[in-house]
PDB file of N, CA and C in Angstrom:
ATOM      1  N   UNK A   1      82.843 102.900  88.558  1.00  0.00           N
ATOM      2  CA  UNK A   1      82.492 104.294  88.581  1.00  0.00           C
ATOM      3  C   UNK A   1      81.147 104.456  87.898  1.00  0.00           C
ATOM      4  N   UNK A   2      80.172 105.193  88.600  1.00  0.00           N
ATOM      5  CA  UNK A   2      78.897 105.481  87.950  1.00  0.00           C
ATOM      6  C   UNK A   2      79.063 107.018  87.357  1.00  0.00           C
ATOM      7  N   UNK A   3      78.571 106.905  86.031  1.00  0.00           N
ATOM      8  CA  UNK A   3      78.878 107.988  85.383  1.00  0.00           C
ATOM      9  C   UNK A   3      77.581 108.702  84.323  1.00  0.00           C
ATOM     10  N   UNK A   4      77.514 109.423  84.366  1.00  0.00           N
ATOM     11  CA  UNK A   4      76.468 110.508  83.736  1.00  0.00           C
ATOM     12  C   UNK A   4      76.778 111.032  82.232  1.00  0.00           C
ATOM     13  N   UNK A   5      75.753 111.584  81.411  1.00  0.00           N
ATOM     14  CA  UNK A   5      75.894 112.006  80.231  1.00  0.00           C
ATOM     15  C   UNK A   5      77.173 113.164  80.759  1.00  0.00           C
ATOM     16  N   UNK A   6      78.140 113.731  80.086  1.00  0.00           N
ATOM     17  CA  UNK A   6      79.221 115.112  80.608  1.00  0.00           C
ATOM     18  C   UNK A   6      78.635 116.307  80.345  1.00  0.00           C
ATOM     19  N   UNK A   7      76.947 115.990  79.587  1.00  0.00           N
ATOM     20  CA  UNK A   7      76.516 117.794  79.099  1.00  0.00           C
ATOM     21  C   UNK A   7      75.971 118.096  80.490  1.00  0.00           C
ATOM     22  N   UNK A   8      75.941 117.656  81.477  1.00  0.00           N
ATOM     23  CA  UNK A   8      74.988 117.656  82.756  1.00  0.00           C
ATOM     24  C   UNK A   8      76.153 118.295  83.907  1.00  0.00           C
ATOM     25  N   UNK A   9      76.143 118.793  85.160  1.00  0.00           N
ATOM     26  CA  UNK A   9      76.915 119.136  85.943  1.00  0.00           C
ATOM     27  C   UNK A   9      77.803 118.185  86.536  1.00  0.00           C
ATOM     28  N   UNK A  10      76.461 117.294  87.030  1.00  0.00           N
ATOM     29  CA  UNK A  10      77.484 116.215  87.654  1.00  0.00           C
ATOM     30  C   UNK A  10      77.894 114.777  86.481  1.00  0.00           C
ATOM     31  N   UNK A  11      79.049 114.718  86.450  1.00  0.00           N
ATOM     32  CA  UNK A  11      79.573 113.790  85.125  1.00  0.00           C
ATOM     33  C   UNK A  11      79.416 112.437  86.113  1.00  0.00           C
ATOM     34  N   UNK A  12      79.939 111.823  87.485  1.00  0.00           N
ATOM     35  CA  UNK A  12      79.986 110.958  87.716  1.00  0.00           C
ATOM     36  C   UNK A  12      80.625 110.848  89.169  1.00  0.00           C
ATOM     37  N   UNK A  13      80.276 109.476  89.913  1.00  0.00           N
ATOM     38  CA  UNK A  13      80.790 109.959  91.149  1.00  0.00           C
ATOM     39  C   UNK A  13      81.291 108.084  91.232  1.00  0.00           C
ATOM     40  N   UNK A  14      82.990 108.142  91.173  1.00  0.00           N
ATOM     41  CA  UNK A  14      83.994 106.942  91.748  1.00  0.00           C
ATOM     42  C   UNK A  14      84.132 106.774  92.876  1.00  0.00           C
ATOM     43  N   UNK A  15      83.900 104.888  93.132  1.00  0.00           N
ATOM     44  CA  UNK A  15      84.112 104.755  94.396  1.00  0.00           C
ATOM     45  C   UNK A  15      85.009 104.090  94.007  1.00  0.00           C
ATOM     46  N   UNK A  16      86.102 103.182  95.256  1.00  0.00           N
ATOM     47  CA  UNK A  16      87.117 102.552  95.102  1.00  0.00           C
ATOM     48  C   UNK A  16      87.358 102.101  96.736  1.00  0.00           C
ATOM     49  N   UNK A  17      88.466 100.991  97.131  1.00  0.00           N
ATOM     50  CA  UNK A  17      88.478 100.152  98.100  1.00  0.00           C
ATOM     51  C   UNK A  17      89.752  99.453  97.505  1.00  0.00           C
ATOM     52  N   UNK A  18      90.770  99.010  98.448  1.00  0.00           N
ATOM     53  CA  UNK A  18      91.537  98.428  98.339  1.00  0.00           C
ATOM     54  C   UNK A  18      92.635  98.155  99.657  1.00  0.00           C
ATOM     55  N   UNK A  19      93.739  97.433  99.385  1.00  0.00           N
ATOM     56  CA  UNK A  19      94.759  96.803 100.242  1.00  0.00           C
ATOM     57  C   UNK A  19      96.233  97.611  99.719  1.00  0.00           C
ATOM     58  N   UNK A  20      97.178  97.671 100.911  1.00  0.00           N
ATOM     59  CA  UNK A  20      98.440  98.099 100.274  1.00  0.00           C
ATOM     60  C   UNK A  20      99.346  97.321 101.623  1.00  0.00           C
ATOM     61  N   UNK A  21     100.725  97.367 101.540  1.00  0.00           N
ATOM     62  CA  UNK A  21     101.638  97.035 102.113  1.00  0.00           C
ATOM     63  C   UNK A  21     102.428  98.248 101.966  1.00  0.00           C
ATOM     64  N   UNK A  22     103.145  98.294 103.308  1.00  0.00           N
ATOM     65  CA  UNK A  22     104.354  99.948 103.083  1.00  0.00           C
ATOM     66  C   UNK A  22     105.481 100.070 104.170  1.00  0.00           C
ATOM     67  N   UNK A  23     106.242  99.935 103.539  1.00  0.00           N
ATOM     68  CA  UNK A  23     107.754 100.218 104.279  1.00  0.00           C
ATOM     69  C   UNK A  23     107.788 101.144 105.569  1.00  0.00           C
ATOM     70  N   UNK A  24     107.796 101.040 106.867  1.00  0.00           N
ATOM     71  CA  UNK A  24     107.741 102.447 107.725  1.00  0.00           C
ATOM     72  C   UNK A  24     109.257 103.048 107.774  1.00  0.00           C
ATOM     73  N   UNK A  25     109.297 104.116 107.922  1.00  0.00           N
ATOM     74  CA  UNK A  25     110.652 105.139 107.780  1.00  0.00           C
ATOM     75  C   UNK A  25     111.498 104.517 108.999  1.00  0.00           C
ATOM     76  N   UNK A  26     110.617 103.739 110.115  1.00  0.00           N
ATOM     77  CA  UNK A  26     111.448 103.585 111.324  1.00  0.00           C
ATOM     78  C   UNK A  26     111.755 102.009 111.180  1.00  0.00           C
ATOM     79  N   UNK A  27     113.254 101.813 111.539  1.00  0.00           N
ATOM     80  CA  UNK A  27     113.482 100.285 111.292  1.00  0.00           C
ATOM     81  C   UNK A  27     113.219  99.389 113.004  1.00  0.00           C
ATOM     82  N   UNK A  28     113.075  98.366 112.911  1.00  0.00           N
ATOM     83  CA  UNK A  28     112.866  97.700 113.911  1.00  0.00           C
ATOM     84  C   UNK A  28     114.604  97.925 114.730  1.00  0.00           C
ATOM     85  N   UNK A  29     114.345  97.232 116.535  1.00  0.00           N
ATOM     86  CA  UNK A  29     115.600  97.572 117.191  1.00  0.00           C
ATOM     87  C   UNK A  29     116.602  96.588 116.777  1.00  0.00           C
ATOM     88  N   UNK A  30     116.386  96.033 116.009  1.00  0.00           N
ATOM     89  CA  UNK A  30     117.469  95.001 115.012  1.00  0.00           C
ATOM     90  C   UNK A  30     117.685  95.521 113.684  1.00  0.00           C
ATOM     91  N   UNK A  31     117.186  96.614 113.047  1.00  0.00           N
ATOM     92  CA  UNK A  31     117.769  97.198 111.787  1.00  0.00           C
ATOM     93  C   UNK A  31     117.107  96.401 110.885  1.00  0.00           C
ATOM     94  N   UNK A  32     116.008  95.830 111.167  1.00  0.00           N
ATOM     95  CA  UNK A  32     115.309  95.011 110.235  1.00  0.00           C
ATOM     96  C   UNK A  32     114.023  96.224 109.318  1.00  0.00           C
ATOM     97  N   UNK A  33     113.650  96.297 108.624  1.00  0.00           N
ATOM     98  CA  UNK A  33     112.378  96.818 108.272  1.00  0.00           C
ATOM     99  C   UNK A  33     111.538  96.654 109.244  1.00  0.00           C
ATOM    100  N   UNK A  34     109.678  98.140 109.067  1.00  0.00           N
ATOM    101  CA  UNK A  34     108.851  97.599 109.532  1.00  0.00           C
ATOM    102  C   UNK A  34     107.904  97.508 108.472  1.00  0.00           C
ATOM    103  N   UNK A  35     107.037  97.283 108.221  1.00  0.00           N
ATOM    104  CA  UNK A  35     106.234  96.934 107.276  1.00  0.00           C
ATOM    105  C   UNK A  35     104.628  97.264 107.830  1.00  0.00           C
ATOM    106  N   UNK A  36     104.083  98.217 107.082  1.00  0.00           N
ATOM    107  CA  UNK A  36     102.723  98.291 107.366  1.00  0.00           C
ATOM    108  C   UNK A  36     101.686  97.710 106.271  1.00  0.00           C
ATOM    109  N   UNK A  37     100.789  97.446 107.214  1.00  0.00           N
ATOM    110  CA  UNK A  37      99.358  96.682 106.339  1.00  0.00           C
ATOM    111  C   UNK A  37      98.541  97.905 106.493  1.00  0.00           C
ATOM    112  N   UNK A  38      97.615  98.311 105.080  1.00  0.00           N
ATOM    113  CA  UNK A  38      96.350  98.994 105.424  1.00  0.00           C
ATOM    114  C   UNK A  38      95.469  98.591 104.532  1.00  0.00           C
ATOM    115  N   UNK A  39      94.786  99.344 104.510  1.00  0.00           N
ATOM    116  CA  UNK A  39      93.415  99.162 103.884  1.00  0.00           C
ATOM    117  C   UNK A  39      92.339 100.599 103.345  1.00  0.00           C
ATOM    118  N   UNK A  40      91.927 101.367 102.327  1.00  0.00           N
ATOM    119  CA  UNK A  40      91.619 102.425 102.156  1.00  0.00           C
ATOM    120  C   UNK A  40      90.678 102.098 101.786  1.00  0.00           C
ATOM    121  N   UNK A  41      89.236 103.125 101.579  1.00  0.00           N
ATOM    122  CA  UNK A  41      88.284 102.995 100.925  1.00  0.00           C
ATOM    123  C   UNK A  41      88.116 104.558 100.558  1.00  0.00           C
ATOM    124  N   UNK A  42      87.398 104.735  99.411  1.00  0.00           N
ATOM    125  CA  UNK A  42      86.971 106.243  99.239  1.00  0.00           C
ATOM    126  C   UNK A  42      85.926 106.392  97.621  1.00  0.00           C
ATOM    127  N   UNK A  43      85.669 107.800  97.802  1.00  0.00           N
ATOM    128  CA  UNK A  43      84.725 108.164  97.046  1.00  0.00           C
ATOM    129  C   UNK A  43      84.573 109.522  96.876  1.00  0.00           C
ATOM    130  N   UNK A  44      84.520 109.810  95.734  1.00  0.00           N
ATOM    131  CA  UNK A  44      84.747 111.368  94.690  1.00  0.00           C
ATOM    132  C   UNK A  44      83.132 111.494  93.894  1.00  0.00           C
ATOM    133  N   UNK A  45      83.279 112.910  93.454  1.00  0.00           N
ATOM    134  CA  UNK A  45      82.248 113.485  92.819  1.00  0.00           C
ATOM    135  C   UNK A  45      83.368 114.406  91.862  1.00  0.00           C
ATOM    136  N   UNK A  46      82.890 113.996  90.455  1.00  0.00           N
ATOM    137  CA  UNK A  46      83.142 114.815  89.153  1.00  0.00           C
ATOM    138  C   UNK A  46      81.950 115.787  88.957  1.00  0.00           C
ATOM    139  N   UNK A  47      81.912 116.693  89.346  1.00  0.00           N
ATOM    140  CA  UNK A  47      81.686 117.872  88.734  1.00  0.00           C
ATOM    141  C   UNK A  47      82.159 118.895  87.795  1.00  0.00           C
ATOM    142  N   UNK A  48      81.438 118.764  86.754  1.00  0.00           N
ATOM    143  CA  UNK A  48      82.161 119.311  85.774  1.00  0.00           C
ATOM    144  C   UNK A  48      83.548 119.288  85.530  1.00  0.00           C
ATOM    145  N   UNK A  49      84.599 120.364  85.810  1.00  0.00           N
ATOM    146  CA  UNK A  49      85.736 120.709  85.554  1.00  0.00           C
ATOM    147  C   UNK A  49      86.408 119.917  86.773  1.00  0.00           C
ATOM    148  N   UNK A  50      85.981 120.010  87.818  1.00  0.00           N
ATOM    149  CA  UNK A  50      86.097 119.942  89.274  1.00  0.00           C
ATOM    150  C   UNK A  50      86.096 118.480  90.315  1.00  0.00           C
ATOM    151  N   UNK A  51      87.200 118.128  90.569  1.00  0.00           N
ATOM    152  CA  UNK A  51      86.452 117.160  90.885  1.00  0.00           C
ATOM    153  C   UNK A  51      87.456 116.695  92.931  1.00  0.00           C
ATOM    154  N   UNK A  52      86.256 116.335  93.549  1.00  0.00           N
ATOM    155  CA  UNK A  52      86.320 116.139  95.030  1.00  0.00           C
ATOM    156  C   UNK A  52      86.438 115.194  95.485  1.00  0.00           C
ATOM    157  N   UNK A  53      87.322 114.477  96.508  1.00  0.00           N
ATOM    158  CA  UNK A  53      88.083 113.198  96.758  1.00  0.00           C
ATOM    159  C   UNK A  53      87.721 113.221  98.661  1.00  0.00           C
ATOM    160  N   UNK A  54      87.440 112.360  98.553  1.00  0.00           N
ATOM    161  CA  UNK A  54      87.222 111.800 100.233  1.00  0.00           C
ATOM    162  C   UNK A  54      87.954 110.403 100.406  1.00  0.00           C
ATOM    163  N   UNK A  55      88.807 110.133 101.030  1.00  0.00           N
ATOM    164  CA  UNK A  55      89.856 108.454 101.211  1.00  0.00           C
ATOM    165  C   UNK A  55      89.919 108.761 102.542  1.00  0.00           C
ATOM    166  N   UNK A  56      88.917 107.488 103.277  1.00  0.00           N
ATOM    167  CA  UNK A  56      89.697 106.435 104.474  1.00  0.00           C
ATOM    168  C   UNK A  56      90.708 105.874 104.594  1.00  0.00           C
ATOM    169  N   UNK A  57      91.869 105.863 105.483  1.00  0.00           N
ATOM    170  CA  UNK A  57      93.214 105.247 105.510  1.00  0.00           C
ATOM    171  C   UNK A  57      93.422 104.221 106.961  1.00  0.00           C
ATOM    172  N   UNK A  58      93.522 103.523 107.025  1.00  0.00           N
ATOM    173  CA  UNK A  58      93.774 102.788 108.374  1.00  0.00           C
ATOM    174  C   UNK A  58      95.076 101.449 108.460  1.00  0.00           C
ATOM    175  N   UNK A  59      96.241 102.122 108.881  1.00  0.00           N
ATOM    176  CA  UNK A  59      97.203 100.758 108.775  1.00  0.00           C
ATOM    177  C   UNK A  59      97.871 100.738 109.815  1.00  0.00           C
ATOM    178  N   UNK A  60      98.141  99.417 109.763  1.00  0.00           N
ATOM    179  CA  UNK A  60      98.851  98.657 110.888  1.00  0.00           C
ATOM    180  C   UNK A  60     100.614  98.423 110.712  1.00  0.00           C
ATOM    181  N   UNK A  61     100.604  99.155 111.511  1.00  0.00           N
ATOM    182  CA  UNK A  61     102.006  98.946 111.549  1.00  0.00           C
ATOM    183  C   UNK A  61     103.100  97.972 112.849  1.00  0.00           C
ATOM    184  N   UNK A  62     103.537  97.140 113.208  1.00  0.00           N
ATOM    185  CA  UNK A  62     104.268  96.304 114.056  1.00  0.00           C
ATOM    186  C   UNK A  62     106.149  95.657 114.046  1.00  0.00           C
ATOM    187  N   UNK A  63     106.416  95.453 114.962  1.00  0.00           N
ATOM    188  CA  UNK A  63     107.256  95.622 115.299  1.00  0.00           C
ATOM    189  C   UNK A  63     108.441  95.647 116.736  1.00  0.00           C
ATOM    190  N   UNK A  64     109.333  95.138 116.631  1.00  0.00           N
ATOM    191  CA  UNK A  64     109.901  95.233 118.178  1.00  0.00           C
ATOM    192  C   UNK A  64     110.864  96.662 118.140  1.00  0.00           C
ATOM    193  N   UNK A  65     110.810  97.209 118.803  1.00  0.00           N
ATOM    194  CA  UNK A  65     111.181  98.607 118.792  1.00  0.00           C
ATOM    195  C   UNK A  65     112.280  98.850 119.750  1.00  0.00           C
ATOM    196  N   UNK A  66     113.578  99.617 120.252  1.00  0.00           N
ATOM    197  CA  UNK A  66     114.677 100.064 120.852  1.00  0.00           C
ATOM    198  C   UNK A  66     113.792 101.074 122.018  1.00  0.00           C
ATOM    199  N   UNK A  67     113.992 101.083 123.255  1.00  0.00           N
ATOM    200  CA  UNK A  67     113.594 101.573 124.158  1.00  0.00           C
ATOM    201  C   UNK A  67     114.692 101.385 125.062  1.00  0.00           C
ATOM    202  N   UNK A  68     114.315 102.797 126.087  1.00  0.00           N
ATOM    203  CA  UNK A  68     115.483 102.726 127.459  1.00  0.00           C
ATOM    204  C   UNK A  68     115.195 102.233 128.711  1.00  0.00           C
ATOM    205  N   UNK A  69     115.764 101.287 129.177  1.00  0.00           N
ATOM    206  CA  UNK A  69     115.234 100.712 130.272  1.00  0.00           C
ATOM    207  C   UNK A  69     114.564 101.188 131.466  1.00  0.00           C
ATOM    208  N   UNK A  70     114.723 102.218 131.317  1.00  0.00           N
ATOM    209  CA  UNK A  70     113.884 102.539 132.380  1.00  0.00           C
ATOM    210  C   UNK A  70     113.046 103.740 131.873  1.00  0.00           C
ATOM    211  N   UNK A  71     111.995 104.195 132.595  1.00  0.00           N
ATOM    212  CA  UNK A  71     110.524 105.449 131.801  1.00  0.00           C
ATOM    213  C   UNK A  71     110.776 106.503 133.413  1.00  0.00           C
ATOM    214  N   UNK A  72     109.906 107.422 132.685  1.00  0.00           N
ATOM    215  CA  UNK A  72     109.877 108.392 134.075  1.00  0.00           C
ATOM    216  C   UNK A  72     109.423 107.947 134.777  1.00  0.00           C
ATOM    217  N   UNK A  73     108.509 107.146 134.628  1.00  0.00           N
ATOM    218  CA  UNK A  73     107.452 106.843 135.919  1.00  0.00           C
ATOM    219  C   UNK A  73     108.134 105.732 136.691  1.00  0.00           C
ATOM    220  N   UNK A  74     107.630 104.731 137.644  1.00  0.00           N
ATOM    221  CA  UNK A  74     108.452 103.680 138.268  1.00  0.00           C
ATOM    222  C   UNK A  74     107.585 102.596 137.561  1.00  0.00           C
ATOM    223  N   UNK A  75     108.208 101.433 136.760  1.00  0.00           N
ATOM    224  CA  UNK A  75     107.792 100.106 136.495  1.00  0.00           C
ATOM    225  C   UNK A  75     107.994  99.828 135.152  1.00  0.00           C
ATOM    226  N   UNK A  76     107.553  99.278 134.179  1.00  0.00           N
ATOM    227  CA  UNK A  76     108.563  99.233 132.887  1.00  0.00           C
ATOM    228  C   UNK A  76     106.857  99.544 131.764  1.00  0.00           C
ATOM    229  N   UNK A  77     107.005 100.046 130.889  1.00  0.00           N
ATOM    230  CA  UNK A  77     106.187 100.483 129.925  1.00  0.00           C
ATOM    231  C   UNK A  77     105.423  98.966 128.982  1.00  0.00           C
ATOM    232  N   UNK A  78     104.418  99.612 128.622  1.00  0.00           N
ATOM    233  CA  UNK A  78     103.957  98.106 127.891  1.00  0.00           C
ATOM    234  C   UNK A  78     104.684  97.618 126.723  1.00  0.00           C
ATOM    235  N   UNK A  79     105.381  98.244 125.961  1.00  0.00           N
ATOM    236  CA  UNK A  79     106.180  97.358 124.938  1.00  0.00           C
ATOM    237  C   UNK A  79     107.618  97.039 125.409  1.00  0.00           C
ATOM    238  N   UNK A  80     107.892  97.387 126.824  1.00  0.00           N
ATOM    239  CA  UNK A  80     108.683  96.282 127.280  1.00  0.00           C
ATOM    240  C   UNK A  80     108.602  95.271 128.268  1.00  0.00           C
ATOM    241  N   UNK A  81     106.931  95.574 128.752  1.00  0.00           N
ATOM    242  CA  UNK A  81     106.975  94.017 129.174  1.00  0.00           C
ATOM    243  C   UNK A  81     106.315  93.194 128.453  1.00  0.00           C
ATOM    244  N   UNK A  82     106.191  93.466 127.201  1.00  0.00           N
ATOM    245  CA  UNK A  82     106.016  92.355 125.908  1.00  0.00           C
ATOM    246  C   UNK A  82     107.154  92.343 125.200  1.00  0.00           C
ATOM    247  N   UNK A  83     108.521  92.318 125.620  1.00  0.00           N
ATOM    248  CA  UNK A  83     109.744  92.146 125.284  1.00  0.00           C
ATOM    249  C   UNK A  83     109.704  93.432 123.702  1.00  0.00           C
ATOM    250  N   UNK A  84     109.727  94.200 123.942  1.00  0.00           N
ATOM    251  CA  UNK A  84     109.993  94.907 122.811  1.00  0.00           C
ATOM    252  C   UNK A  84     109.211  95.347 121.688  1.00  0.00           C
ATOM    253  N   UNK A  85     108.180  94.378 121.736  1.00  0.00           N
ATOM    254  CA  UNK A  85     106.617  94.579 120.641  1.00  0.00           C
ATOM    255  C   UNK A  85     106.084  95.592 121.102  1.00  0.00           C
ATOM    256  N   UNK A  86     105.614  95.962 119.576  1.00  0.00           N
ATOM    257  CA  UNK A  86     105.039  97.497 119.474  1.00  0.00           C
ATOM    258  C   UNK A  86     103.748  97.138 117.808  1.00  0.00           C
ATOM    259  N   UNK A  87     103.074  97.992 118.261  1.00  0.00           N
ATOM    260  CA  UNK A  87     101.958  97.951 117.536  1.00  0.00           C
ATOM    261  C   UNK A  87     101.069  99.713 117.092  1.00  0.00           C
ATOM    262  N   UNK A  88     101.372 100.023 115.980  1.00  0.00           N
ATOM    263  CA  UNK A  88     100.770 101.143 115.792  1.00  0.00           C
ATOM    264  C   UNK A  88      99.573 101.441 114.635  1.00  0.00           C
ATOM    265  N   UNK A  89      98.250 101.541 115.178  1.00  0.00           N
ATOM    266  CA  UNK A  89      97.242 101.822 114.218  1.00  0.00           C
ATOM    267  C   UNK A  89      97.131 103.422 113.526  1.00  0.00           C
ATOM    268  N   UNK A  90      97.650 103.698 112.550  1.00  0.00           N
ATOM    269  CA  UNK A  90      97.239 104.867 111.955  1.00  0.00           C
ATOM    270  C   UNK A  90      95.821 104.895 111.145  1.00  0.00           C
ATOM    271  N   UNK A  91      95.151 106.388 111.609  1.00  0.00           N
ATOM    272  CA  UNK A  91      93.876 106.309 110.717  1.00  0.00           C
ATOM    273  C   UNK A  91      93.767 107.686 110.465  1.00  0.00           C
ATOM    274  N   UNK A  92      93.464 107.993 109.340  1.00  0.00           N
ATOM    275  CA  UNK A  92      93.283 109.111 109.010  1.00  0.00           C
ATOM    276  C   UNK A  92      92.210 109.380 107.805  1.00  0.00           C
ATOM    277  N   UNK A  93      91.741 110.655 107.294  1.00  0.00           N
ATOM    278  CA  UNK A  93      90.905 111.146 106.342  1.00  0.00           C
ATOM    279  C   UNK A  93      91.772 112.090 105.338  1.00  0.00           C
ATOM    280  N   UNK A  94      91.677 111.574 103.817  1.00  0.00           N
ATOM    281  CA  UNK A  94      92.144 112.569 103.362  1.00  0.00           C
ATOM    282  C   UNK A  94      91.050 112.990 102.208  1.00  0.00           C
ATOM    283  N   UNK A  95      91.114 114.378 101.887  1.00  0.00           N
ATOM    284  CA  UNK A  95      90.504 115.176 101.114  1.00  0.00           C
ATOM    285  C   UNK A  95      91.164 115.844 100.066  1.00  0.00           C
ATOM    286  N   UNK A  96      90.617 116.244  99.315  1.00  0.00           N
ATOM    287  CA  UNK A  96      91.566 116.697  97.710  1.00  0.00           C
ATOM    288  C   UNK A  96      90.521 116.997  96.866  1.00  0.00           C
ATOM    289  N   UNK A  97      90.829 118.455  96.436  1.00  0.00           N
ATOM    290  CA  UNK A  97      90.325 119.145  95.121  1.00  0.00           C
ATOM    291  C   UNK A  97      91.462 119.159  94.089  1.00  0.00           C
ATOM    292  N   UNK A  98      90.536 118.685  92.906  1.00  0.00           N
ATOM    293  CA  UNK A  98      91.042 119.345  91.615  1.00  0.00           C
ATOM    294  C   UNK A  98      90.752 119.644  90.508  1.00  0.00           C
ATOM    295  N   UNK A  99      91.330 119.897  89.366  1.00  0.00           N
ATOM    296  CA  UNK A  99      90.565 120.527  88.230  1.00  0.00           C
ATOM    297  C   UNK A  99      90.896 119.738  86.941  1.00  0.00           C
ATOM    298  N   UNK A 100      90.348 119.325  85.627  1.00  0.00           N
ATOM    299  CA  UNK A 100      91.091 119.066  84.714  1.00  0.00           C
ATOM    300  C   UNK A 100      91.103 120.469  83.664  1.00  0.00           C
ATOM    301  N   UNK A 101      91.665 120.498  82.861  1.00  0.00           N
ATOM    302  CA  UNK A 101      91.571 121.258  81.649  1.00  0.00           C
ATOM    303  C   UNK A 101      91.633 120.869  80.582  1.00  0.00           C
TER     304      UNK A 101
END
């Protein structure tokens, strides 16, 4: 974190980067866990009292998944003609104000 004298407005602005692993709420079509990989990066500004949060999120989540044999359309969907594999990239932005006292 690069940081400033605190008599000044802006006190300092944290960056950060890292790895996580995370349980998904949905279990595989065997009742097994799924398990996601991601990866975040982000960066804030302390202003004074105040301070503003920007985080990149991007994880991978995989898995063989329960599906019905047959789809609306005619022919079989792509995670069942890869026998059941499923693959989901989540990415998102999150933002956050707050204050200390």
């Amino acid at each position: 974190m690069w940081r400033r004298s605190t008599s000044r407005a802006l006190a300092g602005i944290p960056l950060r980067a890292g790895a996580y692993r995370n349980r998904s709420l949905l279990p595989q079509s065997n009742g097994a866990e799924r398990t996601g990989v991601g990866v975040t990066a982000g960066a804030g500004v302390l202003w004074r009292r105040l301070t503003l949060d920007l985080a990149y999120v991007r994880e991978t989540v995989s898995g063989k998944i329960a599906e019905f044999p047959t789809t609306a359309f005619s022919g079989f969907s792509v995670s069942q003609k890869e026998d059941g594999a499923d693959k989901a990239v989540l990415r998102q932005f999150l933002f956050s104000i707050g204050t200390r006292f």
